[in-house]
N, C-alpha and C. Protein backbone atom coordinates (compact mmCIF):
# COMPACT_ATOMS: atom_id res chain seq x y z
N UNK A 1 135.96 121.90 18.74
CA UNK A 1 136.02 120.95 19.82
C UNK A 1 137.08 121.35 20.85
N UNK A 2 138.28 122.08 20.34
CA UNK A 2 139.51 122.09 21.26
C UNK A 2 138.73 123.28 22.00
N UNK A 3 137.62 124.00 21.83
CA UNK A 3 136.88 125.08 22.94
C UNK A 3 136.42 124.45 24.42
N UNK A 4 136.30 123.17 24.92
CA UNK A 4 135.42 122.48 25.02
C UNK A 4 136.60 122.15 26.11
N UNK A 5 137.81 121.98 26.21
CA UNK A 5 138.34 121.02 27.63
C UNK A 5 140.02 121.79 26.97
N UNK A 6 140.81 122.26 28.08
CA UNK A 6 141.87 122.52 27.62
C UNK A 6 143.18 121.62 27.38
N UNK A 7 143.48 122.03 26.00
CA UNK A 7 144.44 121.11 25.43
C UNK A 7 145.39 120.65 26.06
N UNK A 8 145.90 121.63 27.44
CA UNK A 8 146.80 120.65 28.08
C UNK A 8 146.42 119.71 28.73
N UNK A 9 145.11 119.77 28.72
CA UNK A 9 144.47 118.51 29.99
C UNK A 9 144.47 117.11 28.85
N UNK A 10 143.97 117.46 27.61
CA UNK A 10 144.09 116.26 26.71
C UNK A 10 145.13 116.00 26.60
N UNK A 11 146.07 116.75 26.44
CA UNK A 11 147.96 116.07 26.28
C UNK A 11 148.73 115.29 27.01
N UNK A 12 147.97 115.63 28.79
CA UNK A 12 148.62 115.18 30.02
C UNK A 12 147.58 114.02 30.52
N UNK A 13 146.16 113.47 29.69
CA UNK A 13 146.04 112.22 29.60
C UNK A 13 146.63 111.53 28.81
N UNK A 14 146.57 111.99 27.40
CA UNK A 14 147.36 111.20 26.43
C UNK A 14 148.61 110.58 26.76
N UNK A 15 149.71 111.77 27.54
CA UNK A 15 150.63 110.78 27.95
C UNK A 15 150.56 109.84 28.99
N UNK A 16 149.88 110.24 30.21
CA UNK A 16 149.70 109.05 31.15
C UNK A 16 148.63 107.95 31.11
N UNK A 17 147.87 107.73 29.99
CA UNK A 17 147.23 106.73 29.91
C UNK A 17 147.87 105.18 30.18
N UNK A 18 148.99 105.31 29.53
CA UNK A 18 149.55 103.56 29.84
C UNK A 18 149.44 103.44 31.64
N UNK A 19 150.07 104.25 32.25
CA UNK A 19 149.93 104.21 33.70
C UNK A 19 148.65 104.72 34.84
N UNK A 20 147.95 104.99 34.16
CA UNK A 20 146.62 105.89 34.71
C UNK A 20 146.20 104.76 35.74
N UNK A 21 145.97 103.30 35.25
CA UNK A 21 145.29 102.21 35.83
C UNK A 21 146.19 101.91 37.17
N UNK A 22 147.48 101.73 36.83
CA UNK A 22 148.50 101.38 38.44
C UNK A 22 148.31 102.41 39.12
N UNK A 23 148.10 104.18 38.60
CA UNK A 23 148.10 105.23 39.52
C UNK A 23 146.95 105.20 40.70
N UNK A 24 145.42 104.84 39.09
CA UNK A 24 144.29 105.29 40.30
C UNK A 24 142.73 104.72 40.30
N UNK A 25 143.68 103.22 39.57
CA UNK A 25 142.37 101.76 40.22
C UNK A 25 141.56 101.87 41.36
N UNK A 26 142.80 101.73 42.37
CA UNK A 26 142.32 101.57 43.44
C UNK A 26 141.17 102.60 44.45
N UNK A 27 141.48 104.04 44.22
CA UNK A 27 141.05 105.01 44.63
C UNK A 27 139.90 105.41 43.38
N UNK A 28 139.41 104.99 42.48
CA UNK A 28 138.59 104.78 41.75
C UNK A 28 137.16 104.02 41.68
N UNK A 29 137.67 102.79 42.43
CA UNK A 29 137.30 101.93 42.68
C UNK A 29 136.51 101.87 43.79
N UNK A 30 137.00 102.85 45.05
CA UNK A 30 136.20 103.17 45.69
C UNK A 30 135.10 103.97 45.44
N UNK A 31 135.52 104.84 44.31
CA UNK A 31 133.86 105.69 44.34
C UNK A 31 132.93 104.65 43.75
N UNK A 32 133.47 103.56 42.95
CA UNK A 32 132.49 102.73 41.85
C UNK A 32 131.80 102.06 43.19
N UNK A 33 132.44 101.61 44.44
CA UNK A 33 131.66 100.96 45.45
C UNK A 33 130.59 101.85 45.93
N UNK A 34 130.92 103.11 46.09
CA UNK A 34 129.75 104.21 47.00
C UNK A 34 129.21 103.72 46.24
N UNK A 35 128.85 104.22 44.47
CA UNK A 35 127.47 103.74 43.69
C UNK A 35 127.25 102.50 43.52
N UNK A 36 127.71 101.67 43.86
CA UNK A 36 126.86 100.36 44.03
C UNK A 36 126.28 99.88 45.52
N UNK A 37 126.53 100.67 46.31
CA UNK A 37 125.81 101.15 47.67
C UNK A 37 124.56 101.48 47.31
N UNK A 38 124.80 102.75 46.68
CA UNK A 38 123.36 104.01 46.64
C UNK A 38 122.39 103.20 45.60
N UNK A 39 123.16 102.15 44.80
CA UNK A 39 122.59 101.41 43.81
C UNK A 39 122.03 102.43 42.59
N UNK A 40 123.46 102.97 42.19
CA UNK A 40 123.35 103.71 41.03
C UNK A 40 124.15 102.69 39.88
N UNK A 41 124.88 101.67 40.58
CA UNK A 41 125.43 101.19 39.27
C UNK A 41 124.63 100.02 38.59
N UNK A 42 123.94 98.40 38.72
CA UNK A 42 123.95 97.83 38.45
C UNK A 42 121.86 97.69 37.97
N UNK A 43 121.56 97.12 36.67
CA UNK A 43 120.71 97.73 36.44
C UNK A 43 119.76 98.26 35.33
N UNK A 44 120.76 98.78 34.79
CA UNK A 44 121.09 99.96 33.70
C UNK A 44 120.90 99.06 32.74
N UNK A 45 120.37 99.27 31.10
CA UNK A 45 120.54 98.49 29.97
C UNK A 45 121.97 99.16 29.15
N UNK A 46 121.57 100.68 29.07
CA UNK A 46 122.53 101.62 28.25
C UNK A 46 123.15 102.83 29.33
N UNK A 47 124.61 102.44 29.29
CA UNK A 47 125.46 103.05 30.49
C UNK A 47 126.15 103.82 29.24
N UNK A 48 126.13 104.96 30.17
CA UNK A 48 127.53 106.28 28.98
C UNK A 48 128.18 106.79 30.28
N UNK A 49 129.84 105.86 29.74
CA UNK A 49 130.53 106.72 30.76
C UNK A 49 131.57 107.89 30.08
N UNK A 50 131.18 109.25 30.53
CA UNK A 50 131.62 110.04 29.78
C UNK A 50 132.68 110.78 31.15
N UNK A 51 134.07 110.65 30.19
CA UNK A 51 135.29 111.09 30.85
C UNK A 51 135.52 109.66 31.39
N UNK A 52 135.78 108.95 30.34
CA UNK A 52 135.54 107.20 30.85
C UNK A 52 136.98 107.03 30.83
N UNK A 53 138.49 107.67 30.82
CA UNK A 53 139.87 107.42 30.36
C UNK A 53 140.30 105.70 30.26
N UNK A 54 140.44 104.97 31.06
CA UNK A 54 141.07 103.62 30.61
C UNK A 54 139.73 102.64 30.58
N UNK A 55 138.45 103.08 31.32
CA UNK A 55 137.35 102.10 31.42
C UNK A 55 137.24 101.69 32.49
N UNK A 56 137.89 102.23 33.98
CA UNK A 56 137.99 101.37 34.95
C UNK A 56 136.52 101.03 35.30
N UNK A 57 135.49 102.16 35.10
CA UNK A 57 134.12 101.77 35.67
C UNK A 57 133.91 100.43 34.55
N UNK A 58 134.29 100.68 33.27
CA UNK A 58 133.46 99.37 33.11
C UNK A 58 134.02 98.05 33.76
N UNK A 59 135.60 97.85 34.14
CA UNK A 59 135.92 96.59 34.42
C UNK A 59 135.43 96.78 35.93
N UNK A 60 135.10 97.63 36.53
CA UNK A 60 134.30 97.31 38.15
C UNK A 60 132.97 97.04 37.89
N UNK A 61 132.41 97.00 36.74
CA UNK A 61 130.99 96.54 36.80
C UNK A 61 130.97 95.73 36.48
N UNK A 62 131.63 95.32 35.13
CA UNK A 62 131.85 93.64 34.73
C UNK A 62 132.10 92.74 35.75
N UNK A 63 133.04 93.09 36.65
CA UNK A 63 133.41 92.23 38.18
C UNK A 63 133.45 92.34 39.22
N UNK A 64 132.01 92.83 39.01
CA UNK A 64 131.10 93.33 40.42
C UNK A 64 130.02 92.64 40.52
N UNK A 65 128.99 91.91 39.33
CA UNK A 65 127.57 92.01 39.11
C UNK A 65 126.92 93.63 38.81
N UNK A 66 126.99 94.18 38.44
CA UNK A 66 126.75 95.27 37.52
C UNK A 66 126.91 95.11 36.18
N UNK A 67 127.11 94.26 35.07
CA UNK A 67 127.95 94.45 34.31
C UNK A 67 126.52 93.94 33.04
N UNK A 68 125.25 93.89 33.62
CA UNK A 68 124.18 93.13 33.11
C UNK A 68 123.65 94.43 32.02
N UNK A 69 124.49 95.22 31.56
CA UNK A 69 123.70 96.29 30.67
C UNK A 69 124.26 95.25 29.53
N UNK A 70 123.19 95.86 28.17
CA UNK A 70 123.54 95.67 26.80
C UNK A 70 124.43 96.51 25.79
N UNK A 71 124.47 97.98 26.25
CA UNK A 71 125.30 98.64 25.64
C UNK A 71 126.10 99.70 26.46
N UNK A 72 127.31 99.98 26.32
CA UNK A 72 128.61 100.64 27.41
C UNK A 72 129.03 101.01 26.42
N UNK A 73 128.80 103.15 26.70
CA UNK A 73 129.54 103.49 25.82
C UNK A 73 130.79 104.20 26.42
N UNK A 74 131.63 104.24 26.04
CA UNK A 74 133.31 104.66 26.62
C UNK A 74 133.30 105.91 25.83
N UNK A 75 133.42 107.30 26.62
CA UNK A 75 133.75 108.71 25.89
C UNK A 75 134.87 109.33 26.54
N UNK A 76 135.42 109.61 25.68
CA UNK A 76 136.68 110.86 26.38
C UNK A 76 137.51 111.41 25.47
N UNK A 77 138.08 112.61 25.76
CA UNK A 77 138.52 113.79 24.64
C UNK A 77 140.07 113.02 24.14
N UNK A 78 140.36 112.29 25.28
CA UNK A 78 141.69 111.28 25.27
C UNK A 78 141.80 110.41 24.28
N UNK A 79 142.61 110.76 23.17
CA UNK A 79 142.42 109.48 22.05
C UNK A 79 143.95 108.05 22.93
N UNK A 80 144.44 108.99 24.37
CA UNK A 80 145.07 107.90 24.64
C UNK A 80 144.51 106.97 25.15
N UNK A 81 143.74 107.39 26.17
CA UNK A 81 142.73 106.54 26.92
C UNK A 81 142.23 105.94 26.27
N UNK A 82 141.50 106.84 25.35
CA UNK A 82 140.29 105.39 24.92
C UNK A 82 140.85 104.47 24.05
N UNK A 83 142.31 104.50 23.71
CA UNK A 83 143.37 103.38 23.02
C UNK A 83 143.91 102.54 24.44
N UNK A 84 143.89 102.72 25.02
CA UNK A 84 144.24 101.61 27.06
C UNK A 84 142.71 101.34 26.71
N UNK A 85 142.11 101.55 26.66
CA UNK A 85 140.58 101.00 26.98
C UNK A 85 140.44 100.34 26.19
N UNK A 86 140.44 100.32 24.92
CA UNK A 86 140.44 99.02 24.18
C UNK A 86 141.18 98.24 24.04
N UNK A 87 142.61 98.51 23.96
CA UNK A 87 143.69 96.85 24.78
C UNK A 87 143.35 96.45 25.64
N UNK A 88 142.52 96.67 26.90
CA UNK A 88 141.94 95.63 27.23
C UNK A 88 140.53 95.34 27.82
N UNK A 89 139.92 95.86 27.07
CA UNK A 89 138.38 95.81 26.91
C UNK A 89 138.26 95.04 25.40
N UNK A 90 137.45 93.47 25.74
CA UNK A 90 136.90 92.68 24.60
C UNK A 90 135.59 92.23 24.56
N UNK A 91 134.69 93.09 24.15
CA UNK A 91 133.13 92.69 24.91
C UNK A 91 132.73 93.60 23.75
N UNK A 92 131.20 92.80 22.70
CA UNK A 92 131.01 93.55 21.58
C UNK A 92 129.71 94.52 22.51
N UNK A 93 129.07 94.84 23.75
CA UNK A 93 128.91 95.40 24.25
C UNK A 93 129.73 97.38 24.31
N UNK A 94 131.01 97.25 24.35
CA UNK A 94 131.81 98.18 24.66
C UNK A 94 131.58 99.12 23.16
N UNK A 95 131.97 100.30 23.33
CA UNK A 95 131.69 100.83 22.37
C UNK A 95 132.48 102.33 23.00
N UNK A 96 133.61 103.05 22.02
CA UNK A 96 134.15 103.90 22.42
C UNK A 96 134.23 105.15 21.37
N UNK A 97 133.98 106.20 21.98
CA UNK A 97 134.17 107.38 21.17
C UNK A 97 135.31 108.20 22.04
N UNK A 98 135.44 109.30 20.76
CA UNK A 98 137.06 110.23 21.28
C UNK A 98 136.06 111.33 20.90
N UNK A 99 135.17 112.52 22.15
CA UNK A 99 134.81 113.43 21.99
C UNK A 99 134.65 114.17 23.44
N UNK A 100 134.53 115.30 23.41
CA UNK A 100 133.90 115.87 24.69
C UNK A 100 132.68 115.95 25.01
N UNK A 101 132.55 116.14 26.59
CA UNK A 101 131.38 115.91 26.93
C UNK A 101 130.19 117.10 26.39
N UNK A 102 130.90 117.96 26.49
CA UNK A 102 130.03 119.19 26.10
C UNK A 102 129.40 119.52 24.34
N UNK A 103 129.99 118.25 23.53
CA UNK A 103 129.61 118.22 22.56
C UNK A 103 128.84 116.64 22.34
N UNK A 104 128.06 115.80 23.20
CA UNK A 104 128.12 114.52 22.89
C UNK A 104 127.73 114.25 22.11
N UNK A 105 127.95 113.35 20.84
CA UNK A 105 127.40 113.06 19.94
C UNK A 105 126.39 112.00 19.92
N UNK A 106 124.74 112.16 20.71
CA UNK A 106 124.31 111.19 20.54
C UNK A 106 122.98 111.86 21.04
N UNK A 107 122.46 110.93 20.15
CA UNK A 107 120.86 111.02 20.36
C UNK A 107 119.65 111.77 21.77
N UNK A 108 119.24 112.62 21.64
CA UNK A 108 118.54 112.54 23.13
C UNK A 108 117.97 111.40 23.35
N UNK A 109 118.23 111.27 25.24
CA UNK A 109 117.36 110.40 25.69
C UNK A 109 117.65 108.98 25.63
N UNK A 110 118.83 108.63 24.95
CA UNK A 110 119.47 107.24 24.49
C UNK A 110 119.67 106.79 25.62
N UNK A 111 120.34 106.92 26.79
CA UNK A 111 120.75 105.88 27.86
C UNK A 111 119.92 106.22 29.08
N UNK A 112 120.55 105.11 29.97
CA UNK A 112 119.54 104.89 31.10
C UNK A 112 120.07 105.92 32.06
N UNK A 113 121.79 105.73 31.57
CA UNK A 113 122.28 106.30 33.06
C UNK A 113 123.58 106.79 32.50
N UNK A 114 123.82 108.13 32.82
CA UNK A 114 125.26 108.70 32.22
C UNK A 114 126.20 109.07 33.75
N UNK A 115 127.55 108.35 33.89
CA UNK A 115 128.60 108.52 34.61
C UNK A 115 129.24 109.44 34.00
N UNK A 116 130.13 110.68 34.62
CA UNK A 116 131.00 111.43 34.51
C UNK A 116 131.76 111.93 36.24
N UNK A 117 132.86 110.65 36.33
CA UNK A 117 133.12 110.41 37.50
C UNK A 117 134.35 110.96 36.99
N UNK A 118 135.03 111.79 38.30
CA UNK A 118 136.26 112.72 38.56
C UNK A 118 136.98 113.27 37.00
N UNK A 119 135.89 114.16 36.27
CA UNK A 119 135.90 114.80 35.07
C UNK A 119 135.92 116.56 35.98
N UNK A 120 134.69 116.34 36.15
CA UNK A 120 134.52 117.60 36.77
C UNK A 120 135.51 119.00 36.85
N UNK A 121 136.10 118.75 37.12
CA UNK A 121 137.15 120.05 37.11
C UNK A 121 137.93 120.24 35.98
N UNK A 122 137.95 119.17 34.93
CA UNK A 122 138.62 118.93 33.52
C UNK A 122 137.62 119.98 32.53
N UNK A 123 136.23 120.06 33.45
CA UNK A 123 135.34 120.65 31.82
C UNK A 123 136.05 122.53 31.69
N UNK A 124 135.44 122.74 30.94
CA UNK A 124 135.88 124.18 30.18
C UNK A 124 134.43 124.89 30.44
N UNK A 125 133.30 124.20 30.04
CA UNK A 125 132.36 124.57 29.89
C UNK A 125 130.83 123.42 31.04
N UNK A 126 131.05 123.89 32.13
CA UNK A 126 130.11 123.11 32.69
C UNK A 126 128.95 123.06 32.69
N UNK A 127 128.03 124.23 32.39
CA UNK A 127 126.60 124.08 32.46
C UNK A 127 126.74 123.33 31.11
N UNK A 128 127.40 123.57 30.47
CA UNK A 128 126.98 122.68 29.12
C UNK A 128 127.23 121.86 28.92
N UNK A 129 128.23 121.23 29.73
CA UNK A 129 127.80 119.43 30.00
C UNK A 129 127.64 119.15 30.73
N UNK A 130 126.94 119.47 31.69
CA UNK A 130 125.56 119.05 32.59
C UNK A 130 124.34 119.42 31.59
N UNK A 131 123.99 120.11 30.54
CA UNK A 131 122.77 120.17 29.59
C UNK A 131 123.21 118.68 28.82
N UNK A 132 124.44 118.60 28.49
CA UNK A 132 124.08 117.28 27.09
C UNK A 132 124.52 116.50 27.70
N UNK A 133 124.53 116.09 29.32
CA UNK A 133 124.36 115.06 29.59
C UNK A 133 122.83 114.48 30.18
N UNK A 134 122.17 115.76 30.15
CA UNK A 134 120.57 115.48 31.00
C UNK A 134 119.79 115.24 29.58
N UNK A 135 121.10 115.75 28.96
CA UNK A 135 120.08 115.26 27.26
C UNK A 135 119.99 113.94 27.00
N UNK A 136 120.94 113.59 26.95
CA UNK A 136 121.27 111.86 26.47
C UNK A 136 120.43 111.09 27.61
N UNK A 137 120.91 111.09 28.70
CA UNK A 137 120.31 109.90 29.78
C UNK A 137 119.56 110.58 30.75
N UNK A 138 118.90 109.37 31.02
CA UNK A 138 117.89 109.43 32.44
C UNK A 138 118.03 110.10 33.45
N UNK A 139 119.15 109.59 33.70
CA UNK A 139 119.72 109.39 35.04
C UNK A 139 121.14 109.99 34.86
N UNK A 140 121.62 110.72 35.88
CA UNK A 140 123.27 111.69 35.70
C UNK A 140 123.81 111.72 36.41
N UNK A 141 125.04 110.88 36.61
CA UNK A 141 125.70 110.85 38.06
C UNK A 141 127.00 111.56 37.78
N UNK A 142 127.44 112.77 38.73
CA UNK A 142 128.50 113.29 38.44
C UNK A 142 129.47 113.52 39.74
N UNK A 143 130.71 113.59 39.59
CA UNK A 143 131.45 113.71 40.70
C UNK A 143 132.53 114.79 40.57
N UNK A 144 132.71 115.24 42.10
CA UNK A 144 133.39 116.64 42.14
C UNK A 144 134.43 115.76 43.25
N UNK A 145 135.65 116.31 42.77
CA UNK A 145 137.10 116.02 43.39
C UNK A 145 136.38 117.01 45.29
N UNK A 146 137.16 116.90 46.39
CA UNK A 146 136.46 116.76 47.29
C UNK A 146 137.47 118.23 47.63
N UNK A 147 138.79 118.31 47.02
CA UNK A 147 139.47 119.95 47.19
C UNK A 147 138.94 120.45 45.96
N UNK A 148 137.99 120.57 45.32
CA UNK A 148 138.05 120.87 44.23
C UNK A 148 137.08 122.67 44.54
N UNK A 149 137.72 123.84 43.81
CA UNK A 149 136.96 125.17 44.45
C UNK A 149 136.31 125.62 43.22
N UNK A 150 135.68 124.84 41.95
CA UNK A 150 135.24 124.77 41.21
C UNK A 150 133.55 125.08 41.76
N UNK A 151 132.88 125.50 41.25
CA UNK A 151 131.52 125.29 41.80
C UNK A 151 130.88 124.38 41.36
N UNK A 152 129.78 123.33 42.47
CA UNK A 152 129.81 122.27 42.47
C UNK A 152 128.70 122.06 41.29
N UNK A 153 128.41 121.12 40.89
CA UNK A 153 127.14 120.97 39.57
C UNK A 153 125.79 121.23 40.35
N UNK A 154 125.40 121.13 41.50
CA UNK A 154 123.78 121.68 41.94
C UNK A 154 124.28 122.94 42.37
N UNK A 155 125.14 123.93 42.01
CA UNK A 155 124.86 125.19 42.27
C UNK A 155 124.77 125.66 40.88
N UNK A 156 125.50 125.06 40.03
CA UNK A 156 125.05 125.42 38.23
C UNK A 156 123.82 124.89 37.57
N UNK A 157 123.72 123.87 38.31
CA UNK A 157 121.82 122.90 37.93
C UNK A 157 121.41 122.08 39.43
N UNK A 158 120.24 123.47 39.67
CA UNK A 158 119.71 122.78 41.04
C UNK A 158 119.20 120.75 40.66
N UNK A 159 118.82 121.14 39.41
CA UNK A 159 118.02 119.71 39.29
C UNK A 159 119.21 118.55 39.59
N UNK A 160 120.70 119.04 39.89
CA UNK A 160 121.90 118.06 40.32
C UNK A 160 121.89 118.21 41.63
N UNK A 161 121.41 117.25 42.74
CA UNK A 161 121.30 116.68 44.14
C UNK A 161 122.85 116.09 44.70
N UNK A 162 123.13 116.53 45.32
CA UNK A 162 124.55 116.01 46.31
C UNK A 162 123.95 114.75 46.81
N UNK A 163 124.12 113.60 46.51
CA UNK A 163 124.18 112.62 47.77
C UNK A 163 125.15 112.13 48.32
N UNK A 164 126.26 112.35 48.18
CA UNK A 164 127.23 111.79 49.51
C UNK A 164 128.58 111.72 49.25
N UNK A 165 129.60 111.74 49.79
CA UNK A 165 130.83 111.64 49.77
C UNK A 165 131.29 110.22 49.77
N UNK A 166 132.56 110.14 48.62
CA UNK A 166 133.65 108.89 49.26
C UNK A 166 134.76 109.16 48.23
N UNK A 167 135.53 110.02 48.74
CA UNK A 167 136.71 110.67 47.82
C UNK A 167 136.69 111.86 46.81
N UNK A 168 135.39 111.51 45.95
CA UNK A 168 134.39 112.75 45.55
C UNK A 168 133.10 113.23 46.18
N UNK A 169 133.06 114.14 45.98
CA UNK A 169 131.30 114.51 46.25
C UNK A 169 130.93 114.20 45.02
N UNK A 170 129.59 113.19 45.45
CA UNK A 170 128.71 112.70 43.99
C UNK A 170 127.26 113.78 43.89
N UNK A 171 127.01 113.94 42.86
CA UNK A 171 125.53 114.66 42.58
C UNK A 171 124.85 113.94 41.60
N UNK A 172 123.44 113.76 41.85
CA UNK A 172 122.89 112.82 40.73
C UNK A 172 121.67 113.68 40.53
N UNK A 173 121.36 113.61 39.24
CA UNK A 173 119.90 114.02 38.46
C UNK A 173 119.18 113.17 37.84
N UNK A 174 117.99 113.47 38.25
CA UNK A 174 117.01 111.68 37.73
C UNK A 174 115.71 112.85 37.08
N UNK A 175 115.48 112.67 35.66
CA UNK A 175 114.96 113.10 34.38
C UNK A 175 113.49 112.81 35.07
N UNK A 176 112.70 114.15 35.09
CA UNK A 176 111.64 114.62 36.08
C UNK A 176 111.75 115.80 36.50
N UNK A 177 112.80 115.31 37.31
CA UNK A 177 113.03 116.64 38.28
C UNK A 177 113.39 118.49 37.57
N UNK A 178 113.48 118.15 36.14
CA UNK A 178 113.77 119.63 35.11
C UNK A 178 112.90 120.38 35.83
C-alpha cells in the first residue's frame, strides 16, 4: 500500500488534520458550489469520496440539499483525517475507510458517483486511480490544483472530459464513454 501515495504526503496530513477544516473550508467549498452548478452533486444514492480528508464534501452536501444519498463513503490514506471526520460526522449513512485510491477496496460498479477533489497531485500512481475509480462508480469527478504541472487526467484517460474551472480544473467521466 505505502507504493501507492508517498509517505510523506500521509504524515503531513496526519499531522494537519485537526486544522485542515479552519485552513481550507472555505476554498473547498467553493469547488463543492461549481458541482452543484454543473449538478454533479445532489442526486446520487451511493457517493465515494475518495481523498475525502476531514469530510468537508460531505458536510457541504448535508447543508446544501445534496445530502439525499443513502450511502457516503469517506476514503483516504490519512488515518488522521478520517479520525476529524468522524468527530464530527454522526449519520449511520457515513461510512469511512483508511486506504488508497489506487487500491480501492470495493466492489465494481457500487456507486453512482465517485469524488476525488484536490487529491490529484497526491497520487503516486494515476492511471491507476483513474482505472479503480471508473471501476467502482458511474460517474468520476476529479480535480486538478489549477498550478498543478502534473498531467491532467484526460491526457492519461481521454474518457476524463475537462469541464470547467473554479480553483481546480474539474474533469468528469460518465460510464459509456470507455
Amino acid at each position: 500500500m505505502e507504493d501507492c501515495l508517498n509517505t510523506s504526503v500521509v504524515e503531513f496530513y496526519n499531522a494537519t488534520a485537526g486544522s485542515y477544516d479552519q485552513l481550507y473550508r472555505d476554498e473547498q467549498f467553493s469547488k463543492y458550489a461549481f458541482l452543484q452548478e454543473k449538478s454533479l452533486l445532489a442526486g446520487f444514492k451511493r457517493v465515494l469520496d475518495a481523498g475525502c480528508g476531514t469530510a468537508l464534501l460531505f458536510d457541504y452536501m448535508t447543508g446544501n440539499e445534496a445530502g439525499n444519498f443513502n450511502v457516503y463513503v469517506c476514503m483516504d490514506a490519512s488515518e488522521g483525517m478520517i479520525r476529524e471526520a468522524l468527530s464530527k460526522v454522526r449519520d449511520p449513512r457515513f461510512i469511512s475507510i483508511v486506504a488508497f485510491i489506487e487500491e480501492t477496496p470495493v466492489i465494481d460498479d457500487y456507486f453512482d458517483i465517485a469524488y476525488s477533489i484536490t487529491v490529484w497531485d497526491n497520487l503516486e500512481d494515476k492511471r491507476r486511480a483513474l482505472s479503480e475509480l471508473k471501476r467502482v462508480a458511474h460517474i468520476v469527478v476529479v480535480s486538478q490544483h489549477y498550478k498543478s504541472t502534473s498531467p491532467t487526467p484526460g491526457s492519461i484517460d481521454p474518457s476524463f472530459q475537462e469541464i470547467g474551472f473554479r480553483v481546480d480544473r474539474f474533469f468528469v467521466y460518465i460510464q459509456g464513454d470507455k
